[in-house]
C-alpha atoms as a PDB file:
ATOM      1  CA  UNK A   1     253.699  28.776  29.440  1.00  0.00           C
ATOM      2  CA  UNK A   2     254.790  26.210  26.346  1.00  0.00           C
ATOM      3  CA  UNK A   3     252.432  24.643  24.648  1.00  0.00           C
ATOM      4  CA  UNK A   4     251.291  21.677  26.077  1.00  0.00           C
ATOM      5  CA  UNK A   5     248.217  19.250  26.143  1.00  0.00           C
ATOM      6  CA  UNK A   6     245.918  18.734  29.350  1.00  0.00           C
ATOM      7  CA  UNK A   7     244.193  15.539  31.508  1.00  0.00           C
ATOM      8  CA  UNK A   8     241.293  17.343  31.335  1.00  0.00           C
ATOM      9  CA  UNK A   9     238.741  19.430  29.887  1.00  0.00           C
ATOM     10  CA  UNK A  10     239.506  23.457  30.238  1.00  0.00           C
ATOM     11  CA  UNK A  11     237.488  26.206  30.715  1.00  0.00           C
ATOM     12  CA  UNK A  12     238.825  29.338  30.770  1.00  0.00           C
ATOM     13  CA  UNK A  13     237.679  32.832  30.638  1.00  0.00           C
ATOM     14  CA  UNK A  14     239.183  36.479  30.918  1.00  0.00           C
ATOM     15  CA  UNK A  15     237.189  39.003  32.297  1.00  0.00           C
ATOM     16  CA  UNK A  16     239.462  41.488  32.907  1.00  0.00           C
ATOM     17  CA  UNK A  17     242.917  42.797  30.807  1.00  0.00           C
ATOM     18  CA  UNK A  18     244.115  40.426  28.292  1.00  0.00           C
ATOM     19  CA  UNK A  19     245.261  37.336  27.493  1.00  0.00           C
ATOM     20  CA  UNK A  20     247.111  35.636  24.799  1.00  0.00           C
ATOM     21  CA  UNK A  21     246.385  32.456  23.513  1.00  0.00           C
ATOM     22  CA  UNK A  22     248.622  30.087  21.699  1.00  0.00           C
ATOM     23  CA  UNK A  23     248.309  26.312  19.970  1.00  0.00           C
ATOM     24  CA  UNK A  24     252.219  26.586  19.309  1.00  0.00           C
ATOM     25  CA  UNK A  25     255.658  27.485  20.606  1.00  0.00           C
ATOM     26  CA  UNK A  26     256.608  28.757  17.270  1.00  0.00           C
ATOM     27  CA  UNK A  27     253.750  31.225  16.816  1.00  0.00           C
ATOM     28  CA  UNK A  28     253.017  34.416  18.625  1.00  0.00           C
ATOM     29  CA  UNK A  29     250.128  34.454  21.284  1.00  0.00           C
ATOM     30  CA  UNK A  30     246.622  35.786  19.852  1.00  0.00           C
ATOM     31  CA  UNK A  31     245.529  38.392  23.098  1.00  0.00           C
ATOM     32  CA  UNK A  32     241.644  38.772  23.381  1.00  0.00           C
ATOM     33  CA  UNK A  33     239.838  39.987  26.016  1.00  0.00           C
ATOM     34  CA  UNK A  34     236.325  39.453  27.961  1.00  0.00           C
ATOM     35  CA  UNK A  35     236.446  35.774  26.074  1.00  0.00           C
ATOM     36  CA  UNK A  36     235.336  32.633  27.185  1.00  0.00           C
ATOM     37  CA  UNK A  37     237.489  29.462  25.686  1.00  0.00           C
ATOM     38  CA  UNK A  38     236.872  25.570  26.353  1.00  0.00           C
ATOM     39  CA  UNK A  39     240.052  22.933  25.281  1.00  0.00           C
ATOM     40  CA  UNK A  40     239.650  18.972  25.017  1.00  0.00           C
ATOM     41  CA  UNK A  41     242.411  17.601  26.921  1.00  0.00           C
ATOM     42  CA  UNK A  42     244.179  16.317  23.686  1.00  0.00           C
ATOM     43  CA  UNK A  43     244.047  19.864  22.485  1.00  0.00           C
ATOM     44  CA  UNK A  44     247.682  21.376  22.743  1.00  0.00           C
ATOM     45  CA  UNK A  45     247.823  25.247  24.060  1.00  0.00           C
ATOM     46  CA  UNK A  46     249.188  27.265  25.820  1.00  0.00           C
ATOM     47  CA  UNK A  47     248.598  31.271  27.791  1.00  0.00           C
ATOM     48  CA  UNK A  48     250.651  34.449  28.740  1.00  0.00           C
ATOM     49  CA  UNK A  49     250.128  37.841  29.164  1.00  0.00           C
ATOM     50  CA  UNK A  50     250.823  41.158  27.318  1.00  0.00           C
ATOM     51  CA  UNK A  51     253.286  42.276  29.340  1.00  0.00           C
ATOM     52  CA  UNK A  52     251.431  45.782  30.214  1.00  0.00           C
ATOM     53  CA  UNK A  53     249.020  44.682  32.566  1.00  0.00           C
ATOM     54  CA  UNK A  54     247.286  42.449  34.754  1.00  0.00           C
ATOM     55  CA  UNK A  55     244.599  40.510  33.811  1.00  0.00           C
ATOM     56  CA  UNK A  56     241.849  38.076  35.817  1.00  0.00           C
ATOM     57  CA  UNK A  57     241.225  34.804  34.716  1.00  0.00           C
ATOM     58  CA  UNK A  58     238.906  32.038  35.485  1.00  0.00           C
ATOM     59  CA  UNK A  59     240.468  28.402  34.837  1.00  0.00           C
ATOM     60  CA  UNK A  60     237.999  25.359  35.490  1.00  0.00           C
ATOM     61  CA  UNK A  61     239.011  22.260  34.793  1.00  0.00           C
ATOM     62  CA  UNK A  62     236.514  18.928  34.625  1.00  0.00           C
ATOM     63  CA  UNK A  63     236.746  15.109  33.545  1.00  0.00           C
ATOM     64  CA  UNK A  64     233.945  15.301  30.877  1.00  0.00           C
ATOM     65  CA  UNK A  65     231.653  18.101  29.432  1.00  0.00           C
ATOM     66  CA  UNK A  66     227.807  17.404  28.830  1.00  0.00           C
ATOM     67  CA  UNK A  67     227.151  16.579  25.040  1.00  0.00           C
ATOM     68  CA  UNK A  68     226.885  18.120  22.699  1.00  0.00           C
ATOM     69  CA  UNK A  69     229.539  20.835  23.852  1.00  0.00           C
ATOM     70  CA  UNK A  70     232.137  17.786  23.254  1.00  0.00           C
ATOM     71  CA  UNK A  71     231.539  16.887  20.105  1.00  0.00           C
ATOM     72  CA  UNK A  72     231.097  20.346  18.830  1.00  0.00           C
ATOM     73  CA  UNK A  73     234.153  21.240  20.515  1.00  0.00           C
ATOM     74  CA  UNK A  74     235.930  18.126  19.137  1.00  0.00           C
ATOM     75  CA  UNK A  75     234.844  19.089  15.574  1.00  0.00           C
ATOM     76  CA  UNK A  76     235.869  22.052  15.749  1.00  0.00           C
ATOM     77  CA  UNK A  77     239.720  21.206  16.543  1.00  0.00           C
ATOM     78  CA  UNK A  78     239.383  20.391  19.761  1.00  0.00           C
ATOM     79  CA  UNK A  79     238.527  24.124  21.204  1.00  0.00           C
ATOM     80  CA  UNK A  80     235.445  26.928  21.174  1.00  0.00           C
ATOM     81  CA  UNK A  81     235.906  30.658  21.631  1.00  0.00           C
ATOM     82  CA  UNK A  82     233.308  32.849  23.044  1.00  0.00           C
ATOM     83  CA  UNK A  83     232.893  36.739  23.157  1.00  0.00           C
ATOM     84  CA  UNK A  84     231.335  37.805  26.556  1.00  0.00           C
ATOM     85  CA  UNK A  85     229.585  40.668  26.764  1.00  0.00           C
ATOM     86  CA  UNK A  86     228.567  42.296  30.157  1.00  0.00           C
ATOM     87  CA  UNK A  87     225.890  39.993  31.052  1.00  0.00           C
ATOM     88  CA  UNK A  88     228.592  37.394  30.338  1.00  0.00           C
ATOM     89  CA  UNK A  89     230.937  38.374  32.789  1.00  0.00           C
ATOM     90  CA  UNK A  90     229.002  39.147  35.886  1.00  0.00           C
ATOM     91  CA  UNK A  91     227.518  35.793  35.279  1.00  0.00           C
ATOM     92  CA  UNK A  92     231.276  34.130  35.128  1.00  0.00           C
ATOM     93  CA  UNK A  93     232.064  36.531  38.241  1.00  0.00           C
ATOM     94  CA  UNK A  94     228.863  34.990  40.750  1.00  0.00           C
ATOM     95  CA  UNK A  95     229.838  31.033  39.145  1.00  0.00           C
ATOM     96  CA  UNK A  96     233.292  31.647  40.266  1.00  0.00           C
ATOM     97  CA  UNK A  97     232.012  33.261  43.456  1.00  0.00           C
ATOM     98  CA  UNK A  98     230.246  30.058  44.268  1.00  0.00           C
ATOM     99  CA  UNK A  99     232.244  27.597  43.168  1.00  0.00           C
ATOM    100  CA  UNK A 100     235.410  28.639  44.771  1.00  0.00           C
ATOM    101  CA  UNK A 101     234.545  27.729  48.426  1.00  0.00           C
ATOM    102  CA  UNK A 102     233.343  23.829  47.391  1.00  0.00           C
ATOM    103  CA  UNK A 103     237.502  23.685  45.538  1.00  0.00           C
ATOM    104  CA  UNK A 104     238.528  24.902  48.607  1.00  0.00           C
ATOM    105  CA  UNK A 105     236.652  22.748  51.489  1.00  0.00           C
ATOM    106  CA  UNK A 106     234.503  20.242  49.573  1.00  0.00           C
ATOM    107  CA  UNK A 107     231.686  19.138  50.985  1.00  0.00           C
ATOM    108  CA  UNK A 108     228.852  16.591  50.508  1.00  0.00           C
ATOM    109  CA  UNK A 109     226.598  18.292  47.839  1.00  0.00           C
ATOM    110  CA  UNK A 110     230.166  20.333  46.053  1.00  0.00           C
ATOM    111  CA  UNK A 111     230.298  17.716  43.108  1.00  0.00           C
ATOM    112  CA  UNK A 112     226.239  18.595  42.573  1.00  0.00           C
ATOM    113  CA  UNK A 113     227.559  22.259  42.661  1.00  0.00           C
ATOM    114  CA  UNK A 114     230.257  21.988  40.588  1.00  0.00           C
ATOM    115  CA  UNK A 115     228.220  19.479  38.063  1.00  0.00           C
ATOM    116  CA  UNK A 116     225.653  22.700  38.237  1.00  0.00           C
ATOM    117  CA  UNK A 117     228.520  25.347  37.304  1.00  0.00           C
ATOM    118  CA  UNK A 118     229.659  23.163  33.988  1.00  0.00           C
ATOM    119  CA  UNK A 119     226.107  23.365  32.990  1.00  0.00           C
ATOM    120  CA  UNK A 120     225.923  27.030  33.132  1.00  0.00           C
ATOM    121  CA  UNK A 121     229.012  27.465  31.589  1.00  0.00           C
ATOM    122  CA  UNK A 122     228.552  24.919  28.843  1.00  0.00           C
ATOM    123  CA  UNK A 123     225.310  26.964  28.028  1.00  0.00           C
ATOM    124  CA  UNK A 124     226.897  29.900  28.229  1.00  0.00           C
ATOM    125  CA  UNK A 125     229.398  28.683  25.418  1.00  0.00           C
ATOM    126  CA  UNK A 126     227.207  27.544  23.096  1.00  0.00           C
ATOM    127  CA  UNK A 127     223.616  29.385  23.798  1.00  0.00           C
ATOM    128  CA  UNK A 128     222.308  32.250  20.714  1.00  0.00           C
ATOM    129  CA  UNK A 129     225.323  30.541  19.104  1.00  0.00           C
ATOM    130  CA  UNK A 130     224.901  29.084  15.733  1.00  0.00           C
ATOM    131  CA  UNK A 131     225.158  26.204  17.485  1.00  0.00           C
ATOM    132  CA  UNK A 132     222.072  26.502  19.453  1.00  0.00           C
ATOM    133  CA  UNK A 133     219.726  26.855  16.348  1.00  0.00           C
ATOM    134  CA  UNK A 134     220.780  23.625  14.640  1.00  0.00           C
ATOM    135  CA  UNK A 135     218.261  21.360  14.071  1.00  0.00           C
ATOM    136  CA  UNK A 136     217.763  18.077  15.906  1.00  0.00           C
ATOM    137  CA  UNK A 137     219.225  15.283  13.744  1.00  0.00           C
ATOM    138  CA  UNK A 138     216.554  12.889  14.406  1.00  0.00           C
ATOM    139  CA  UNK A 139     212.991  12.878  15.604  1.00  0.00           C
ATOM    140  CA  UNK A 140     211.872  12.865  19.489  1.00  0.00           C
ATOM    141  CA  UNK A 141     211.301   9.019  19.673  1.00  0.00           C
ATOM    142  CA  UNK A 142     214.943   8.296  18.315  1.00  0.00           C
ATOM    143  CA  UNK A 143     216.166  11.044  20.994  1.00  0.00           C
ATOM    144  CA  UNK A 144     214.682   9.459  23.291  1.00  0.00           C
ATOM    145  CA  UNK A 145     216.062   5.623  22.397  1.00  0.00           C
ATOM    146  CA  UNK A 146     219.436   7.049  22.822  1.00  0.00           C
ATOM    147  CA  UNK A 147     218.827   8.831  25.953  1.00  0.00           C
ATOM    148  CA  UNK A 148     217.300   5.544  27.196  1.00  0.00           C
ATOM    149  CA  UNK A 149     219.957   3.553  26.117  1.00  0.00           C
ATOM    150  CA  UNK A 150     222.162   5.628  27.479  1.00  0.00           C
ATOM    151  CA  UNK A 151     220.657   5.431  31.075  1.00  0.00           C
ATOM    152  CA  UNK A 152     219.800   2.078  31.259  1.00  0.00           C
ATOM    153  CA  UNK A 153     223.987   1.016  30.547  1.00  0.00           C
ATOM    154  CA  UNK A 154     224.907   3.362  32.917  1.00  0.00           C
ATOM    155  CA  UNK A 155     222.309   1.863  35.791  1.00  0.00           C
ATOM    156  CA  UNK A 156     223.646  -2.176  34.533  1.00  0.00           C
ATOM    157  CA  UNK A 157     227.365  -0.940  34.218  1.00  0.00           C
ATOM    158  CA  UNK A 158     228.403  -3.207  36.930  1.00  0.00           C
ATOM    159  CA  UNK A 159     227.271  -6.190  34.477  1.00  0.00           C
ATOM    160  CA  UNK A 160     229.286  -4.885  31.279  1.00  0.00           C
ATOM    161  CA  UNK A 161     226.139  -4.951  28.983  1.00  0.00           C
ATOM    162  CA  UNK A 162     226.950  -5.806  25.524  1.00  0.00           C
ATOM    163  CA  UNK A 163     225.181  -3.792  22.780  1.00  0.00           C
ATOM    164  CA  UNK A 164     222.703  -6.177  21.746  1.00  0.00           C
ATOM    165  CA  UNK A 165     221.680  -6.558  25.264  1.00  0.00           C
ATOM    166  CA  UNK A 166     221.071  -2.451  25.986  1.00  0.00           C
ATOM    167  CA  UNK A 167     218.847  -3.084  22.437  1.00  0.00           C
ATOM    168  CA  UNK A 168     217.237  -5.969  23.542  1.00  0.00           C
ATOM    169  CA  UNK A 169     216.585  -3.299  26.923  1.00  0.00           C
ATOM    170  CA  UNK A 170     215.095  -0.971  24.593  1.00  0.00           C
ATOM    171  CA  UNK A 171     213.172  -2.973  22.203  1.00  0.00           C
ATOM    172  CA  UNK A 172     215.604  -2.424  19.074  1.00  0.00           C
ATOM    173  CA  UNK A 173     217.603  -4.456  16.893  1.00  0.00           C
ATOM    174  CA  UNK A 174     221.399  -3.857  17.527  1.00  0.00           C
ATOM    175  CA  UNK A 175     221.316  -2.739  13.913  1.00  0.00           C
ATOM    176  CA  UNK A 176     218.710  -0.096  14.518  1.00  0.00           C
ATOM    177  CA  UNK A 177     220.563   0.771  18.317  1.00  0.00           C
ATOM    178  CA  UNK A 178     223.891   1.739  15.942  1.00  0.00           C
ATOM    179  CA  UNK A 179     222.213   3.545  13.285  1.00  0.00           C
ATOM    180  CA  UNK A 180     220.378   5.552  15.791  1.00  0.00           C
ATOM    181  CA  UNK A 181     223.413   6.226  17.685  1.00  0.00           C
ATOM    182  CA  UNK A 182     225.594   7.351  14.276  1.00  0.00           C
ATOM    183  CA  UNK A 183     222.510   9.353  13.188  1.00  0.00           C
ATOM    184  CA  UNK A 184     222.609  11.255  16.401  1.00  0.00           C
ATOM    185  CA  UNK A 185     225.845  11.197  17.480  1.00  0.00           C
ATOM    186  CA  UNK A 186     228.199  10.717  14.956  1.00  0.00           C
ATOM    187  CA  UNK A 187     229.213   7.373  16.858  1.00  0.00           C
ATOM    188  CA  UNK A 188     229.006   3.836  18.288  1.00  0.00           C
ATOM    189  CA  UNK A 189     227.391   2.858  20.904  1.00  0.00           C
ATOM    190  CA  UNK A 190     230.429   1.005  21.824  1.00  0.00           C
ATOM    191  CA  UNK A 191     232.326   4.340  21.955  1.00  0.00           C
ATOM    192  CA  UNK A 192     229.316   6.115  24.046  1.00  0.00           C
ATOM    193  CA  UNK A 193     229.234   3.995  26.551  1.00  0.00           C
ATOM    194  CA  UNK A 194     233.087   3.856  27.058  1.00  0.00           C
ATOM    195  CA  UNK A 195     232.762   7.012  27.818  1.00  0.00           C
ATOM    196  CA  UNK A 196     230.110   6.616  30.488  1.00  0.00           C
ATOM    197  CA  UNK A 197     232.132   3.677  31.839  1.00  0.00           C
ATOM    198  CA  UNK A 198     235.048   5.757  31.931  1.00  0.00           C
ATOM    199  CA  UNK A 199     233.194   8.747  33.579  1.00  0.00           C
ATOM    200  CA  UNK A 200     232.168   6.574  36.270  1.00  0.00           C
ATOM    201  CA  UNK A 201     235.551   5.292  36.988  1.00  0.00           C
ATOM    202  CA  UNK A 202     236.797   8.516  37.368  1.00  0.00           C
ATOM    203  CA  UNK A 203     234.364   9.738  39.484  1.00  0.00           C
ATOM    204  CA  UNK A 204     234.783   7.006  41.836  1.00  0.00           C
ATOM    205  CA  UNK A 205     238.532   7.989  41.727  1.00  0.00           C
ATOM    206  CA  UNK A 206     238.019  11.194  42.795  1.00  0.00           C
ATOM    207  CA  UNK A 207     235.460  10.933  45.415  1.00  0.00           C
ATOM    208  CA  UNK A 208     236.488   7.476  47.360  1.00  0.00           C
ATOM    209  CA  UNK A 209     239.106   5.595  48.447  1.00  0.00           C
ATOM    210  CA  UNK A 210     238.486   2.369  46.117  1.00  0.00           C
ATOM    211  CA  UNK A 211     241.419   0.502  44.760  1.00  0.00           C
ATOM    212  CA  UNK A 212     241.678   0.525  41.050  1.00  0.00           C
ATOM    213  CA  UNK A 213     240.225  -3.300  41.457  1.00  0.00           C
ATOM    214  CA  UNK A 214     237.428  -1.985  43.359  1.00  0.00           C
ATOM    215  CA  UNK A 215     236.862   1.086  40.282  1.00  0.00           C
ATOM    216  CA  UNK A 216     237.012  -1.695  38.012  1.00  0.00           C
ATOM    217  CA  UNK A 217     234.374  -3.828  39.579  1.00  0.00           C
ATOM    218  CA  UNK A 218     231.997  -1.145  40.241  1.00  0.00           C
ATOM    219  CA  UNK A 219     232.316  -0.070  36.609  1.00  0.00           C
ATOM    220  CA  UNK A 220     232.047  -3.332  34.355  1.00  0.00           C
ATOM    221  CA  UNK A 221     235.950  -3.678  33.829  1.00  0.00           C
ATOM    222  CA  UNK A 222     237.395  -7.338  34.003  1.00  0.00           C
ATOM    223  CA  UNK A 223     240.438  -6.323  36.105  1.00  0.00           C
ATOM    224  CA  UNK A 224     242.563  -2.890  36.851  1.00  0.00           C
ATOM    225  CA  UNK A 225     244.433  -3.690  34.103  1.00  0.00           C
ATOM    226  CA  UNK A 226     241.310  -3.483  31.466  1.00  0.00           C
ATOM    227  CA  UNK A 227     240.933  -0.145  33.321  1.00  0.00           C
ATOM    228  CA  UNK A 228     244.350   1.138  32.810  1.00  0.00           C
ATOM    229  CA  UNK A 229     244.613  -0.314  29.462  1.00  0.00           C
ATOM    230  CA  UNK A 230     241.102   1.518  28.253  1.00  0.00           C
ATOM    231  CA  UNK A 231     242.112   4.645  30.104  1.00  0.00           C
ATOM    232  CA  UNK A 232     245.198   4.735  28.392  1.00  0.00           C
ATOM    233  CA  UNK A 233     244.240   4.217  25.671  1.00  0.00           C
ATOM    234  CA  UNK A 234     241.871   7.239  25.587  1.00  0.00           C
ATOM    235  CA  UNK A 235     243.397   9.738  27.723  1.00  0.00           C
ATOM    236  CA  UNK A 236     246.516   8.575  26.737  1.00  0.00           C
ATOM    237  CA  UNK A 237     248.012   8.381  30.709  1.00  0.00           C
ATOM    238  CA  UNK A 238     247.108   5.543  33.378  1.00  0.00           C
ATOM    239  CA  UNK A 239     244.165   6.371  35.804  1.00  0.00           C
ATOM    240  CA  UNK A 240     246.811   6.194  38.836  1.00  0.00           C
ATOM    241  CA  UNK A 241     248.687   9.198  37.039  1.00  0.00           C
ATOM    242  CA  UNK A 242     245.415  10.923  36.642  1.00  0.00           C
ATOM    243  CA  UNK A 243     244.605  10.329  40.112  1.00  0.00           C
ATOM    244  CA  UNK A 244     248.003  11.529  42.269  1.00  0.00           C
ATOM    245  CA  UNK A 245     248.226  14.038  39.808  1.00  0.00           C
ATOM    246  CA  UNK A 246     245.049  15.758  39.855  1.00  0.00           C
ATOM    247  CA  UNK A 247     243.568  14.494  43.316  1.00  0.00           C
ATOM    248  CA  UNK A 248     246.259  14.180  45.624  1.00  0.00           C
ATOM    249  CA  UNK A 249     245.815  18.273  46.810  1.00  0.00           C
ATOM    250  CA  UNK A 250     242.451  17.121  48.068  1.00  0.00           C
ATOM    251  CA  UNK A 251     244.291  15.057  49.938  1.00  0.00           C
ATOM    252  CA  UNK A 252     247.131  17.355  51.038  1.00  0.00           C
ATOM    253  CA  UNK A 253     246.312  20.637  50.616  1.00  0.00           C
ATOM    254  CA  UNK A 254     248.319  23.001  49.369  1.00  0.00           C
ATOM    255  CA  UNK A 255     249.591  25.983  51.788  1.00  0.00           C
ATOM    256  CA  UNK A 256     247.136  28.740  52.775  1.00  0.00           C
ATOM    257  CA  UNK A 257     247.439  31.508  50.351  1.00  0.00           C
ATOM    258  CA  UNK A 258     248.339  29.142  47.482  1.00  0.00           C
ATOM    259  CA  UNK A 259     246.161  27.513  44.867  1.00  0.00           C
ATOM    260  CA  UNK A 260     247.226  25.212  41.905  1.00  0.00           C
ATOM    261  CA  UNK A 261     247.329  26.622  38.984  1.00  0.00           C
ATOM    262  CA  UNK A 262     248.537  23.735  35.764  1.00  0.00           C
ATOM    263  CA  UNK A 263     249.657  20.146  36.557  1.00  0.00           C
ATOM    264  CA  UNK A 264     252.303  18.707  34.325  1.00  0.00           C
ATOM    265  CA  UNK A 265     253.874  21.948  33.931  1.00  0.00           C
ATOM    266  CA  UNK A 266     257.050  22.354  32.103  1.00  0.00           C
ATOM    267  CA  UNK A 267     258.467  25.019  34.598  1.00  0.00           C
ATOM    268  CA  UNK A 268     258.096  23.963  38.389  1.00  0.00           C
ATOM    269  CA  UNK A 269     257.707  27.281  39.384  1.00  0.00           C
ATOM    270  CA  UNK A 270     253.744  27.386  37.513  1.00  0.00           C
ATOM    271  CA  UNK A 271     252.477  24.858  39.387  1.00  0.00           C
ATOM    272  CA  UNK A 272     251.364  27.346  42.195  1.00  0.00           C
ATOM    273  CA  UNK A 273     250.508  30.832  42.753  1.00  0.00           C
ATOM    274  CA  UNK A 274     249.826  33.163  45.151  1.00  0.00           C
ATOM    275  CA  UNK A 275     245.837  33.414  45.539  1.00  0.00           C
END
């Protein structure tokens, strides 16, 4: 593959053989094997073999990851690497196991399952890391004003809250709301709740049939323009790219015996494999 960036978050893992892993064209691939990786979307990379050997791969791909796997992930250039040991892989192994049959026929309760999976996996990248031992950066009351914050924008999102109204909600001053947030998050609270805003819009992409004016209602947007605009400018594509691109095999499926391996690709020929 070249070097290339993603529309969403990837997770991927090799538990058997190994892989190589590149962030440019220009430099040879770094192989490692029984290693668990996640990329932000904006993170360019790309994979190949060693030429030797097989290897098997997990690839998971989802619109957000949980804090605070983002922002360590983001701090860290965009990417984490993870050795697994035995206990590592088996667990990878029975996720895949299970997950696989909700990509293939969703049902009803497959986005609680998959929701489920990222959690494991986003514990299993950071957890008896030295991430894991940090200590909280503010007290269990503050915590908890962010958390509540948090919630009570994304149950009024409809309404487009403003931030003194969420710390009016609360019972802060706006001040205190964004020096709580900074403290804890190392951001706005303008910037946390476009991301929940966004979230939700892509969620509502991917499991309904809503027009983009209908997203944009349900989410606090003035008009499908605000959306694409603020999408944009974020993801850096338009949520109707994001949705024929990464969507549109739920709604045609691909041939039995074939399952998608990269959108965007550079080389036609990647976009599908045999299973």
């Amino acid at each position: 593959m070249r070097c290339n960036t993603r529309t969403n978050w990837e997770i991927y893992a090799v538990i058997e053989g190994r892989c190589g892993l590149a962030f440019s064209d220009q430099r040879p691939p770094r192989f490692a094997d029984n290693t668990l990786w996640i990329f932000a979307p904006e993170c360019s990379h790309a994979w190949t073999n060693c030429g030797k050997s097989d290897y098997h791969r997990i690839a998971l791909h989802f619109g957000s990851v949980p804090y605070p796997v983002d922002d360590i992930a983001r701090r860290n250039g965009g990417w984490l690497e993870r050795k697994l040991d035995a206990a590592g892989v088996a667990k990878l192994r029975a996720l895949a196991a299970e997950i696989e049959p909700h990509f293939c026929r969703p049902t009803l309760v497959s986005p609680l399952v998959f929701q489920r999976v990222l959690m494991e996996v986003s514990l299993l990248l950071v957890e008896g890391d030295e991430f894991a031992t940090l200590p909280p950066a503010l007290t269990d009351l503050a915590n908890f004003k962010i958390e509540r914050a948090l919630s009570w924008y994304a149950e009024h999102l409809a309404s487009a809250p403003s931030v003194k109204q969420v710390a009016d909600a609360i019972h802060v001053s706006p001040s205190h709301l964004r020096r709580l947030f900074w403290q804890g998050r190392r951001a706005s609270p303008k910037a946390q709740f476009q991301r929940i805003r966004l979230e939700k819009a892509k969620e509502l992409m991917s499991r309904s049939a809503f027009t983009l004016e209908e997203i944009a209602r349900h989410c606090g947007y003035a008009s499908a323009s605000h959306l694409c605009r603020e999408h944009k400018a974020v993801c850096n594509f338009t949520p109707t790219t994001w949705r024929k691109k990464l969507i549109d095999r739920f709604v045609r499926p691909l041939p039995a015996g074939e399952v998608p391996v990269r959108e965007f690709s550079a080389r036609p020929e990647e976009r599908v494999m045999r299973a």
